[in-house]
Every structure is written in structure tokens, then in C-alpha cells.
C-alpha atoms as a PDB file:
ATOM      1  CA  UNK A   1    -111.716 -42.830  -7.395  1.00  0.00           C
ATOM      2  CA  UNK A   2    -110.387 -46.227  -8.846  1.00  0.00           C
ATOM      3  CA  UNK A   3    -106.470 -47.351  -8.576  1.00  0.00           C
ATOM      4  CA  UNK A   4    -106.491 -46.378 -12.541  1.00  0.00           C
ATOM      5  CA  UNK A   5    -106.862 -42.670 -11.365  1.00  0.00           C
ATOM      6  CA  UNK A   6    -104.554 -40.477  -9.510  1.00  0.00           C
ATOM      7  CA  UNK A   7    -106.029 -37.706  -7.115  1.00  0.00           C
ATOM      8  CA  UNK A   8    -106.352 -34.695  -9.755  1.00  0.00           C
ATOM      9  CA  UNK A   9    -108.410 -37.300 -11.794  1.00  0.00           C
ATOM     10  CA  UNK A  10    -105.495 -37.687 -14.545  1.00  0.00           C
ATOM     11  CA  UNK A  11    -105.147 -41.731 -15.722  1.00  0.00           C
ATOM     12  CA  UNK A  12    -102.156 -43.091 -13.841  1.00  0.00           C
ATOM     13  CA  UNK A  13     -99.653 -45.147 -15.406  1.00  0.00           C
ATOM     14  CA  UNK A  14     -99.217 -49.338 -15.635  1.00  0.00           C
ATOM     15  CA  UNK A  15     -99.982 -50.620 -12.369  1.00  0.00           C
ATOM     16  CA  UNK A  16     -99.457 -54.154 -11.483  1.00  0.00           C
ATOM     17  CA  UNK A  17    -101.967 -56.296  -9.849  1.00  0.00           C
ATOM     18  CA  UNK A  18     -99.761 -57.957  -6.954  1.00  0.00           C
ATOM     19  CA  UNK A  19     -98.386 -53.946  -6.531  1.00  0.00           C
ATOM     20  CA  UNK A  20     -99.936 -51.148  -4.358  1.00  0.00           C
ATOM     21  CA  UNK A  21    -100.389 -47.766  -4.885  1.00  0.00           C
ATOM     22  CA  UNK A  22    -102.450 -45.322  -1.919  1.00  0.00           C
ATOM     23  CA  UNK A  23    -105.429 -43.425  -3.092  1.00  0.00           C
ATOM     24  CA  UNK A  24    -103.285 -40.538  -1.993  1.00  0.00           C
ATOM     25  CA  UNK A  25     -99.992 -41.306  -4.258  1.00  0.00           C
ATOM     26  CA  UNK A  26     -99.870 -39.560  -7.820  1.00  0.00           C
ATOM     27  CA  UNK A  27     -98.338 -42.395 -10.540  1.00  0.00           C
ATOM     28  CA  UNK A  28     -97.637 -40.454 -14.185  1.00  0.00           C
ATOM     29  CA  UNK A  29     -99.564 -41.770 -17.493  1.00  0.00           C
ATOM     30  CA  UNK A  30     -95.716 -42.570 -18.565  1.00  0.00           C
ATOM     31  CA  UNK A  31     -94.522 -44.305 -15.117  1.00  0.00           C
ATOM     32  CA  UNK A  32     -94.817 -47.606 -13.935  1.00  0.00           C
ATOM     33  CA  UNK A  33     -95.296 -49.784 -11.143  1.00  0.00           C
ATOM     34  CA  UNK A  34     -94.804 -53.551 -10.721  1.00  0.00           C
ATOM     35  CA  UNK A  35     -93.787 -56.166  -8.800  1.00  0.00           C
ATOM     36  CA  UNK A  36     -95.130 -56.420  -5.224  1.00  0.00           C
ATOM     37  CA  UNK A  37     -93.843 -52.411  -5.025  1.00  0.00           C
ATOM     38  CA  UNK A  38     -95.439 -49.897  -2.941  1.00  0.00           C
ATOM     39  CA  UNK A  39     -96.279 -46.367  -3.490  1.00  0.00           C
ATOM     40  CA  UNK A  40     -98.155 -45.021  -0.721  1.00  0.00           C
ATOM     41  CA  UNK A  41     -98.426 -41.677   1.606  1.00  0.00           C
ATOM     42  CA  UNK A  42     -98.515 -38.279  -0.759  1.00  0.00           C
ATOM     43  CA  UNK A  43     -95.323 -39.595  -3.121  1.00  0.00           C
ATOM     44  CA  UNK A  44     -95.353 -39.472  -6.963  1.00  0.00           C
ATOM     45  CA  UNK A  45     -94.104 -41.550  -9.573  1.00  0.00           C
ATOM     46  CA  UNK A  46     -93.386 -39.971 -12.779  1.00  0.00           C
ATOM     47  CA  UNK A  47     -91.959 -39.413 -16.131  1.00  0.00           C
ATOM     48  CA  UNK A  48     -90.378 -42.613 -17.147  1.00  0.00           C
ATOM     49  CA  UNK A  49     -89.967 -43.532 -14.132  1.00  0.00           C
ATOM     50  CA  UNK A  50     -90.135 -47.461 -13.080  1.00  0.00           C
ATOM     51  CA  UNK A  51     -90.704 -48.679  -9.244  1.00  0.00           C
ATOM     52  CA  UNK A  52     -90.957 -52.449  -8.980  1.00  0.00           C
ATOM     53  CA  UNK A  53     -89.857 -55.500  -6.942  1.00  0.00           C
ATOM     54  CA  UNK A  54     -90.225 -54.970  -3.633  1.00  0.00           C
ATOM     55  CA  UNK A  55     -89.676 -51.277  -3.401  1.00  0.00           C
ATOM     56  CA  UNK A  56     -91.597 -48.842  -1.429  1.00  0.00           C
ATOM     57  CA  UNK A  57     -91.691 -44.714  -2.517  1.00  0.00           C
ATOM     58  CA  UNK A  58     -93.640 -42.853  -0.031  1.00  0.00           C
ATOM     59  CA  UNK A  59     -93.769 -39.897   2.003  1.00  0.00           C
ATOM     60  CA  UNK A  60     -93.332 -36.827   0.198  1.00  0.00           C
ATOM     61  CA  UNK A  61     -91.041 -38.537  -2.208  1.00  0.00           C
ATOM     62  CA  UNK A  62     -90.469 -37.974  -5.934  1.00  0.00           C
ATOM     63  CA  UNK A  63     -89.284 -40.891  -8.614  1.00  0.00           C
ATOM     64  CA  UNK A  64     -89.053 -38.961 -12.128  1.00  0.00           C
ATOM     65  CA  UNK A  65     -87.529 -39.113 -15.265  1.00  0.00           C
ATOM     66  CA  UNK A  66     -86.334 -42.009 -16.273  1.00  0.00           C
ATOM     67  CA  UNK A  67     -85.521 -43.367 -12.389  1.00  0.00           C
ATOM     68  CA  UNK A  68     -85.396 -46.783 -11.709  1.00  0.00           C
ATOM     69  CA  UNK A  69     -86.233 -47.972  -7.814  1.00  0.00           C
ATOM     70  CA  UNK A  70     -86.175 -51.259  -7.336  1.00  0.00           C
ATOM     71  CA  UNK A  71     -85.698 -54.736  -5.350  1.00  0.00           C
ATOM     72  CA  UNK A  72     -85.872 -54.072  -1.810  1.00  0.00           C
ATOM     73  CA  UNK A  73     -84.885 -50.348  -1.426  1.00  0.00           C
ATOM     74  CA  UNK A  74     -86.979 -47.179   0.013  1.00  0.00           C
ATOM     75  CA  UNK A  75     -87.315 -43.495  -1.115  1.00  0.00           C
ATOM     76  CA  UNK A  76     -88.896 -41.317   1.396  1.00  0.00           C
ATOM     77  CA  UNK A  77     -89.423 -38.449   3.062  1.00  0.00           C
ATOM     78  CA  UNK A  78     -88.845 -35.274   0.994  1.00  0.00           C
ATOM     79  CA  UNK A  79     -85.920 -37.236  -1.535  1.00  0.00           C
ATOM     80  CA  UNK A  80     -85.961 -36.907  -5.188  1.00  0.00           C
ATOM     81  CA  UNK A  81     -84.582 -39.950  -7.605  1.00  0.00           C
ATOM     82  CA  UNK A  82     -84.573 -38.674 -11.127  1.00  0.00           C
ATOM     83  CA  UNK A  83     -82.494 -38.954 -14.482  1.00  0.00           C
ATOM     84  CA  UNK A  84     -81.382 -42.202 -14.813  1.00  0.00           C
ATOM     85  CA  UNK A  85     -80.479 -42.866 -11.529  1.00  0.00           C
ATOM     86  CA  UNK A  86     -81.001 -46.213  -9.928  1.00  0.00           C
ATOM     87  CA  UNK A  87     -81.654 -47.009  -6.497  1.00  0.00           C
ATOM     88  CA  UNK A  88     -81.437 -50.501  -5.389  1.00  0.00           C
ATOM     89  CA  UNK A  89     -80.653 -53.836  -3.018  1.00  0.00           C
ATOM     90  CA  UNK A  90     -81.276 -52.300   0.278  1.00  0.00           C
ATOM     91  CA  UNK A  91     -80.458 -49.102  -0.436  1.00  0.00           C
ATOM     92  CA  UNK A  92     -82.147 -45.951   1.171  1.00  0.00           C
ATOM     93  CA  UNK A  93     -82.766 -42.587   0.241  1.00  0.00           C
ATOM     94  CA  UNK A  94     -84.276 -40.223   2.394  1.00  0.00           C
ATOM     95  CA  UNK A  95     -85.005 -36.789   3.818  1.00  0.00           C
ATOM     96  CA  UNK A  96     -84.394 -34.113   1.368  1.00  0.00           C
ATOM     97  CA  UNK A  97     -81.839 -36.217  -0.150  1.00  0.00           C
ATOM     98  CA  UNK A  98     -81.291 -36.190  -4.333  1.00  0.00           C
ATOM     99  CA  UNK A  99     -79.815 -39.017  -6.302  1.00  0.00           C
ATOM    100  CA  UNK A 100     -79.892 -38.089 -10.093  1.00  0.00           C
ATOM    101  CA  UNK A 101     -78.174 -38.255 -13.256  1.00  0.00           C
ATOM    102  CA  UNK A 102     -76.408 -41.731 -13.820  1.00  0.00           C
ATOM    103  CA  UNK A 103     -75.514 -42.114 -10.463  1.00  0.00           C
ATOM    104  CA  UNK A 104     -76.491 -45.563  -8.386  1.00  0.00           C
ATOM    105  CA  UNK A 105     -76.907 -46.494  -4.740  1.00  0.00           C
ATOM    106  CA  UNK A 106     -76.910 -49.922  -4.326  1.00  0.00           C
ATOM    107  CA  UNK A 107     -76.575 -52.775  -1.226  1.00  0.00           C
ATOM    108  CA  UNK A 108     -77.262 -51.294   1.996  1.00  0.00           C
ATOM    109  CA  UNK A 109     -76.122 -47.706   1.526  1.00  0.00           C
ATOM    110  CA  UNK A 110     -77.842 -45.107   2.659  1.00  0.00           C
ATOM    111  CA  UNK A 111     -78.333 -41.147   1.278  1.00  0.00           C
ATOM    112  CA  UNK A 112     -79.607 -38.663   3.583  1.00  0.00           C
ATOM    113  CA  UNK A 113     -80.316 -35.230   5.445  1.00  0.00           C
ATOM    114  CA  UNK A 114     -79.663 -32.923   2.480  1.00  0.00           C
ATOM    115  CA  UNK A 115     -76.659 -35.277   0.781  1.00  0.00           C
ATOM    116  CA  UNK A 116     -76.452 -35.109  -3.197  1.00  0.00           C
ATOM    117  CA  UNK A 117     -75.425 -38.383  -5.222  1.00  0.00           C
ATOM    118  CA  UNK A 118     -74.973 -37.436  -8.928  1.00  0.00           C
ATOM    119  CA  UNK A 119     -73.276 -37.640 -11.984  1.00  0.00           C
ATOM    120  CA  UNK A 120     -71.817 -41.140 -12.775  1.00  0.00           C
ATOM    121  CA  UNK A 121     -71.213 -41.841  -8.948  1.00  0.00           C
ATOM    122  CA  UNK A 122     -71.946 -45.134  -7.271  1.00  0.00           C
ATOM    123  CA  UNK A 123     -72.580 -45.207  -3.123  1.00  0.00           C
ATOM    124  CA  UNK A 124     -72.663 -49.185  -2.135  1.00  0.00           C
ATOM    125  CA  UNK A 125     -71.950 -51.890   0.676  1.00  0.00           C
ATOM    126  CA  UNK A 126     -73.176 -50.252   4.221  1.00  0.00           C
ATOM    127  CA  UNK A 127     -71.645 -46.538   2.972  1.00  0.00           C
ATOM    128  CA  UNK A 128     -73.385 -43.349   4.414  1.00  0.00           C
ATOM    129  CA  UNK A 129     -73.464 -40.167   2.591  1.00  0.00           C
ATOM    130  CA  UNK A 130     -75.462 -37.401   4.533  1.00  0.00           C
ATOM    131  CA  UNK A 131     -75.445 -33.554   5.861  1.00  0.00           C
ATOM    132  CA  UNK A 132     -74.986 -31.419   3.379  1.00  0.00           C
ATOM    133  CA  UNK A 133     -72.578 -33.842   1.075  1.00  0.00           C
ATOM    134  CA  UNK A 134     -71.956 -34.727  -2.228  1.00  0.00           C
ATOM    135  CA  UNK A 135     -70.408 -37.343  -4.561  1.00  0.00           C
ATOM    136  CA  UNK A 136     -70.281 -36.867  -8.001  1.00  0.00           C
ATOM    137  CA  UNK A 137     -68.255 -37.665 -11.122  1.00  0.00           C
ATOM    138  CA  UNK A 138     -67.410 -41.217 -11.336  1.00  0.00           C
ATOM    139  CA  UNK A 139     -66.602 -41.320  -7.479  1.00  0.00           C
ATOM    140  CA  UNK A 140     -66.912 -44.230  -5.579  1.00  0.00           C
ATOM    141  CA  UNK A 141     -67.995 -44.659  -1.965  1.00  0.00           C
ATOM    142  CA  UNK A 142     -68.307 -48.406  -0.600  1.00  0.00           C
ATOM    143  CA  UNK A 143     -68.044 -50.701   2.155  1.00  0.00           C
ATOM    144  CA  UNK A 144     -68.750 -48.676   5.763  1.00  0.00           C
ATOM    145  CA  UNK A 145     -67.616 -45.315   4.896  1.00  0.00           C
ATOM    146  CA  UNK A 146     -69.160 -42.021   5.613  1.00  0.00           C
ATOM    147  CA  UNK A 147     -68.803 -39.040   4.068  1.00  0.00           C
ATOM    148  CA  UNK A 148     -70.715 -35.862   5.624  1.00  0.00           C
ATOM    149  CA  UNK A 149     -70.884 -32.459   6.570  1.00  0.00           C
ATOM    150  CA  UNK A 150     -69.639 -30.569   3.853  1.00  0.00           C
ATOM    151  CA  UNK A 151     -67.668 -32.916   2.229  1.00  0.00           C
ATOM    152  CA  UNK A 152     -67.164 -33.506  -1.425  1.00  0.00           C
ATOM    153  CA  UNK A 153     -65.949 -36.951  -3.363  1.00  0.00           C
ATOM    154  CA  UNK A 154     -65.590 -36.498  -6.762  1.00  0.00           C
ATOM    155  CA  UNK A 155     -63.545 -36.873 -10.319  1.00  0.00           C
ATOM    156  CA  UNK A 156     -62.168 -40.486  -9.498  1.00  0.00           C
ATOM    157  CA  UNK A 157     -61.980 -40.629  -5.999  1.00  0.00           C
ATOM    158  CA  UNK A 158     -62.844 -44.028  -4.411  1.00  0.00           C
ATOM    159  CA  UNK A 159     -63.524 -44.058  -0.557  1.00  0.00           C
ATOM    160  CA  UNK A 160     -63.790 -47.286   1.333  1.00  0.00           C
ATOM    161  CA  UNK A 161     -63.104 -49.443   4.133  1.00  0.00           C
ATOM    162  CA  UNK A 162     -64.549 -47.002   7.387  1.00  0.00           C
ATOM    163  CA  UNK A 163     -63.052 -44.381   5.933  1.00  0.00           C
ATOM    164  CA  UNK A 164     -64.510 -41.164   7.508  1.00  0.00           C
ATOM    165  CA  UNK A 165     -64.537 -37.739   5.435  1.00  0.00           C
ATOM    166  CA  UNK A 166     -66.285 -34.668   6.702  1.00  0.00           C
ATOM    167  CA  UNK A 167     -66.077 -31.049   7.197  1.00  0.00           C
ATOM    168  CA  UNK A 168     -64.925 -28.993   4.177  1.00  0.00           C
ATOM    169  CA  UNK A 169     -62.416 -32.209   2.871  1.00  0.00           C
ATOM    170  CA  UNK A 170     -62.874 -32.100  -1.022  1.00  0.00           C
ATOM    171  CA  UNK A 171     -61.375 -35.743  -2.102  1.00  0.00           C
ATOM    172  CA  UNK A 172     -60.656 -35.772  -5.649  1.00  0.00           C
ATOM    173  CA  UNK A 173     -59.331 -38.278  -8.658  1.00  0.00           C
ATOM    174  CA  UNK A 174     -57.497 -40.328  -8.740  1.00  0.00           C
ATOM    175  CA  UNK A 175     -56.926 -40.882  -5.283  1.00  0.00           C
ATOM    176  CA  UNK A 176     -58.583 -43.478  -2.244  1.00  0.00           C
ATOM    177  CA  UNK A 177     -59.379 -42.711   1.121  1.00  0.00           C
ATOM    178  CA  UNK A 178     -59.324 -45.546   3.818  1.00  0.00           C
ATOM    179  CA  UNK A 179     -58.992 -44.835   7.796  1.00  0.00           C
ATOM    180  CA  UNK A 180     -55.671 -45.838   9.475  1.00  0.00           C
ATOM    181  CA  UNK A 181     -55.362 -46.217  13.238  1.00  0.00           C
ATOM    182  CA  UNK A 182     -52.827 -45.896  16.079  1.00  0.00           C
ATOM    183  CA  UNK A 183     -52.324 -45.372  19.762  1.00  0.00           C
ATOM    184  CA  UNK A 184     -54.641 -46.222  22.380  1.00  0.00           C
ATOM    185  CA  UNK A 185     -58.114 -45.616  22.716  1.00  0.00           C
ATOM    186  CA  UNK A 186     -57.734 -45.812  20.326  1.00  0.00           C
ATOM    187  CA  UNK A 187     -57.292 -42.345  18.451  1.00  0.00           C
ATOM    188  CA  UNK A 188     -58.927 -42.837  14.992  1.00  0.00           C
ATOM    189  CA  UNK A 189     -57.421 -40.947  11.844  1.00  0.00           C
ATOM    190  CA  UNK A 190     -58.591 -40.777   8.061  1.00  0.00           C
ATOM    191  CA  UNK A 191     -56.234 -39.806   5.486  1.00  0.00           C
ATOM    192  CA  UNK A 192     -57.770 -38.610   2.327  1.00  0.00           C
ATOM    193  CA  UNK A 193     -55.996 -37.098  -0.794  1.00  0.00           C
ATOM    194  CA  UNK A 194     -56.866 -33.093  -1.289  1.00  0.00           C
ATOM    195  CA  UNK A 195     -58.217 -31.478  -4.335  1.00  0.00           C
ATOM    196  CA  UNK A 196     -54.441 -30.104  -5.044  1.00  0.00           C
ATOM    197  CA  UNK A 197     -52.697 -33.585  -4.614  1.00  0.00           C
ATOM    198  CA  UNK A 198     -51.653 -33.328  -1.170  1.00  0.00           C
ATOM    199  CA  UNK A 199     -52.803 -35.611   1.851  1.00  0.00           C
ATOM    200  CA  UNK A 200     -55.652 -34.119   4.446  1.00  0.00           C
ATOM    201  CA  UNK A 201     -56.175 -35.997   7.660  1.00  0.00           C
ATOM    202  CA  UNK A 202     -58.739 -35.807  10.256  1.00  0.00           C
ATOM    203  CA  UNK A 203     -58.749 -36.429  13.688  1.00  0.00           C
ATOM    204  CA  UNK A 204     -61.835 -36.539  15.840  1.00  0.00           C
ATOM    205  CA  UNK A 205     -63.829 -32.908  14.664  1.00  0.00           C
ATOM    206  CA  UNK A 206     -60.103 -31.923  13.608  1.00  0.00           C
ATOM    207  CA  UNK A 207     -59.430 -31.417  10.295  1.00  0.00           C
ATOM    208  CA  UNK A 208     -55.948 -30.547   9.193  1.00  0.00           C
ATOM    209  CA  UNK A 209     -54.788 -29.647   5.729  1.00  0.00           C
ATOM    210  CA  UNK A 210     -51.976 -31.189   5.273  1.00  0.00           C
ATOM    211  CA  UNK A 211     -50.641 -34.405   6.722  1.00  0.00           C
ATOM    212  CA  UNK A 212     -47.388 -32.631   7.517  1.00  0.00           C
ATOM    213  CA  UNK A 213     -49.363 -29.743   9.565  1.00  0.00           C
ATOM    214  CA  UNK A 214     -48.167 -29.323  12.551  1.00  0.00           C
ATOM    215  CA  UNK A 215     -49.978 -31.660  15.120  1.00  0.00           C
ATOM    216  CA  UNK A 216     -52.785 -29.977  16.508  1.00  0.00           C
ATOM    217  CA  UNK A 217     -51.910 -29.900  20.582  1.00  0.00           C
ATOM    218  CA  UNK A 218     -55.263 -29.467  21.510  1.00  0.00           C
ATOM    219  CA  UNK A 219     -57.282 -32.844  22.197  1.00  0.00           C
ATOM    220  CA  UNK A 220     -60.965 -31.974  20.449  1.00  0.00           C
ATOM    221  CA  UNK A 221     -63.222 -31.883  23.275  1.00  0.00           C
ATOM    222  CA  UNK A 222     -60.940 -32.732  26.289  1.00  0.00           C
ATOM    223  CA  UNK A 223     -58.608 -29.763  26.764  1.00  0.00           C
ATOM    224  CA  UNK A 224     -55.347 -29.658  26.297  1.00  0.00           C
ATOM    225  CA  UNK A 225     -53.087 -33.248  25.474  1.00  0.00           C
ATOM    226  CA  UNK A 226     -51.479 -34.443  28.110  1.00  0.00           C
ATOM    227  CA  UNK A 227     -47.642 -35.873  27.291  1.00  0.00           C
ATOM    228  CA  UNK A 228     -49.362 -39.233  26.779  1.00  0.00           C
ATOM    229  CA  UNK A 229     -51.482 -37.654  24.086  1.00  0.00           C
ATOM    230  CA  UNK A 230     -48.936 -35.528  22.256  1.00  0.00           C
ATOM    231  CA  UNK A 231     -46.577 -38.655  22.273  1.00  0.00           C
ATOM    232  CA  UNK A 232     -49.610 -40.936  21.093  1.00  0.00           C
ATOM    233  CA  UNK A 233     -50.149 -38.464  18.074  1.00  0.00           C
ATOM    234  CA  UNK A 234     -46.602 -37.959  17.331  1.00  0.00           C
ATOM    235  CA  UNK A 235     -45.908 -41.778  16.334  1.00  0.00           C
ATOM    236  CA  UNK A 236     -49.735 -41.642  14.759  1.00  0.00           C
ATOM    237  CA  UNK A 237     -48.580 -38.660  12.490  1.00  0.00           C
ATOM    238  CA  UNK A 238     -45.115 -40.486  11.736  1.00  0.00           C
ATOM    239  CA  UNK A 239     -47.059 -44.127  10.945  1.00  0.00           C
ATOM    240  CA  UNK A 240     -49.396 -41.881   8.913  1.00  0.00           C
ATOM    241  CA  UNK A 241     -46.307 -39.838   6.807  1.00  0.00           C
ATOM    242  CA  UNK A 242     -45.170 -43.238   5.741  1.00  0.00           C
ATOM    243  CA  UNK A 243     -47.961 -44.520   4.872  1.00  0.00           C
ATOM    244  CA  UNK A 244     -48.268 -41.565   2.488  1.00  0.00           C
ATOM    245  CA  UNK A 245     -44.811 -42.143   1.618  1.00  0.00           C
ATOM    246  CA  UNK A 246     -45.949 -45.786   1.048  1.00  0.00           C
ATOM    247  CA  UNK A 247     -48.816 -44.630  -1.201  1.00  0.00           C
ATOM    248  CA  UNK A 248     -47.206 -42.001  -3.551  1.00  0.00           C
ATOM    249  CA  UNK A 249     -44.488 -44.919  -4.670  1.00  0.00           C
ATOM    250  CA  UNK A 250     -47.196 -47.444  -5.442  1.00  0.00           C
ATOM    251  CA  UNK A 251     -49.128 -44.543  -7.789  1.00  0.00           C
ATOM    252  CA  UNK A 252     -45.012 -43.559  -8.752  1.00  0.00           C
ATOM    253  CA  UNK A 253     -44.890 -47.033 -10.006  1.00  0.00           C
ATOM    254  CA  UNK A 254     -48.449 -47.852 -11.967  1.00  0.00           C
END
């Protein structure tokens, strides 16, 4: 078999001299790959798809449609790019990952475990998306955020900084999510805005619905709070009401 055919004996697509494809890896009639890119193990390249740079595609991966992976980044495992999405920088997408439609991921980022990027949605900077979440819409997730478990981000929403959002949260437009922190230890909150408008906040594998809960008494993990603890959380759930305060004027006033 030459590098012109793929292993069902079908023509593959442009290849470029300086790029590699494995004997193994399946390249469409329609797809392309150029640059000093790599497309090795049993991945395929398809559709319109276009790998090039210094990319690598392998594993069990899939690049269809009209994909575009390129520069430095890496597709692998079991993930699927397709649509128009891009991938690109440093970016990684693996496990059983998807990243489709118009969406981008871009710098350092990195989409994994069974996390969906989609829609017009950009993940960017050193941001993790992973478990079973997604992003979608025009949603934004940058810098060193993470957003996991369940976790949605979507219409608008823009999470950055090290902004943390997991379990069920649902973060929607048009609202930003950035971590705020207070006490010793020091105890680490995120306050995001809820699908209905109000504020969530999580603390530790806490998550409570509504900034003005009731504090949970209960430190996650280490038994009940002692009077250090409930006195610690007490001024962080006061800083945290006025920063909400703080944030609902500024939107008030734009």
C-alpha cells in the first residue's frame, strides 16, 4: 500500500510531502493534510476536513466535515472535531471529547473525558472543560478556569480568571463567573450567575443555590465547622453578598 492509499484501498486525499500520515490512518479523497502534520495510529481525516502545521490527529480520533486542526494542537483518543470547528495553538482535545459546530479551542486549553464544546463557543488561555460538560452558544471560557462535572456555560456567559464551575451549575447569558476568596486556608469560593438570574456559589464539593442560602455548617470532608470555620464563612458569605451587590449595579448601570 502507498501513502496515496488508505487501508480499504480508497485514494486518500492531498497529502503533503514534509507531512506524515501511518499506513494505519484513513485520510478522505476530500480532506487534507499539510504542513509538517501528523496523522498516525487508527485516526481518520475526513470530509473537508484540513490538518496542517504542526498538528498531530491520532488514536482513535475523528477530524470531519469541514474541521480545521492546526498549528501545534492534538486530537486523540476517541474525540471527534467536526463542522466547522477549529482546534488550535496548543490546544487539546481528547478522550471521547466533541468539539463541533462553529465552536474554537484555542491557546493551551484543553477538552476532555466526555466534555462537549459546540455551537459558537470559544474555550482559550490554560481553560479546562471536562467530565461530562458542556459550553455552547456564544459562551466563553478563558484564562485558568474549569468547568466540569455536569456543568453547563452557555447563551453569553463568559467564565474566566480560575473560576471553578461544576456539579449541576448551569451559567447562562449575560453573566461572568470569576472565583473570589476569603479566610484562611484559604477557603476558595466561585460565584457564578444561575440560569434564572440569581447568584450560585460553590464551596469545596458544595454547591449552594443561591448566594443568600443559608451557609452550609457542615465543612465538606472534615465534619462538622468548628466556630473558627462558621465565623470564617460568615464574613466569606458577607464579602461575597456585596460583591453581588457590587455586580448587579455595574450591569444596573450599562
Amino acid at each position: 500500500m502507498t501513502n496515496d492509499t488508505n487501508p480499504d484501498g480508497t485514494r486518500r486525499g492531498f497529502i503533503a510531502e514534509t507531512a506524515y500520515v501511518a499506513p494505519t490512518a484513513y485520510v478522505g479523497p476530500n480532506a487534507q493534510v499539510g504542513g509538517s502534520a501528523r496523522v498516525y495510529g487508527d485516526a481518520r481525516v475526513d470530509g473537508n476536513a484540513r490538518v496542517y502545521g504542526a498538528a498531530q490527529v491520532y488514536g482513535d480520533a475523528r477530524v470531519d466535515g469541514n474541521a480545521r486542526v492546526y498549528e501545534g494542537a492534538r486530537v486523540f483518543g476517541n474525540a471527534r472535531v467536526f463542522g466547522n470547528a477549529q482546534v488550535y495553538g496548543n490546544a487539546q482535545v481528547y478522550g471521547s471529547a466533541e468539539v463541533f459546530g462553529n465552536a474554537r479551542v484555542y491557546g493551551s486549553a484543553r477538552v476532555f473525558e466526555d466534555a462537549r464544546v459546540f455551537g459558537d463557543a470559544r474555550v482559550f488561555g490554560d481553560a479546562r472543560v471536562f467530565g461530562t460538560a458542556q459550553v455552547f452558544g456564544t459562551a466563553q471560557v478563558g484564562e485558568n478556569a474549569r468547568v466540569f462535572g455536569n456543568a453547563r456555560v452557555f447563551g453569553n456567559a463568559q467564565v474566566f480568571g480560575t473560576a471553578q464551575v461544576g456539579g449541576t451549575a448551569a451559567v447562562s447569558a449575560p453573566r461572568h463567573a470569576r472565583t473570589a476568596c476569603a479566610g484562611s486556608g484559604p477557603l476558595l469560593w466561585t460565584i457564578y450567575r444561575t440560569q434564572d438570574g440569581g447568584w450560585g456559589l460553590r464551596a469545596g464539593c458544595a454547591t449552594l443555590e443561591d448566594l443568600f442560602a443559608p451557609i452550609d455548617l457542615i465543612a465538606p470532608d472534615h465534619g462538622p465547622a468548628t466556630e473558627e470555620d462558621i465565623f470564617e464563612r460568615k464574613v466569606t458569605l458577607h464579602y461575597l453578598r456585596e460583591l453581588a451587590r457590587s455586580v448587579d449595579r455595574r450591569e444596573g448601570s450599562e
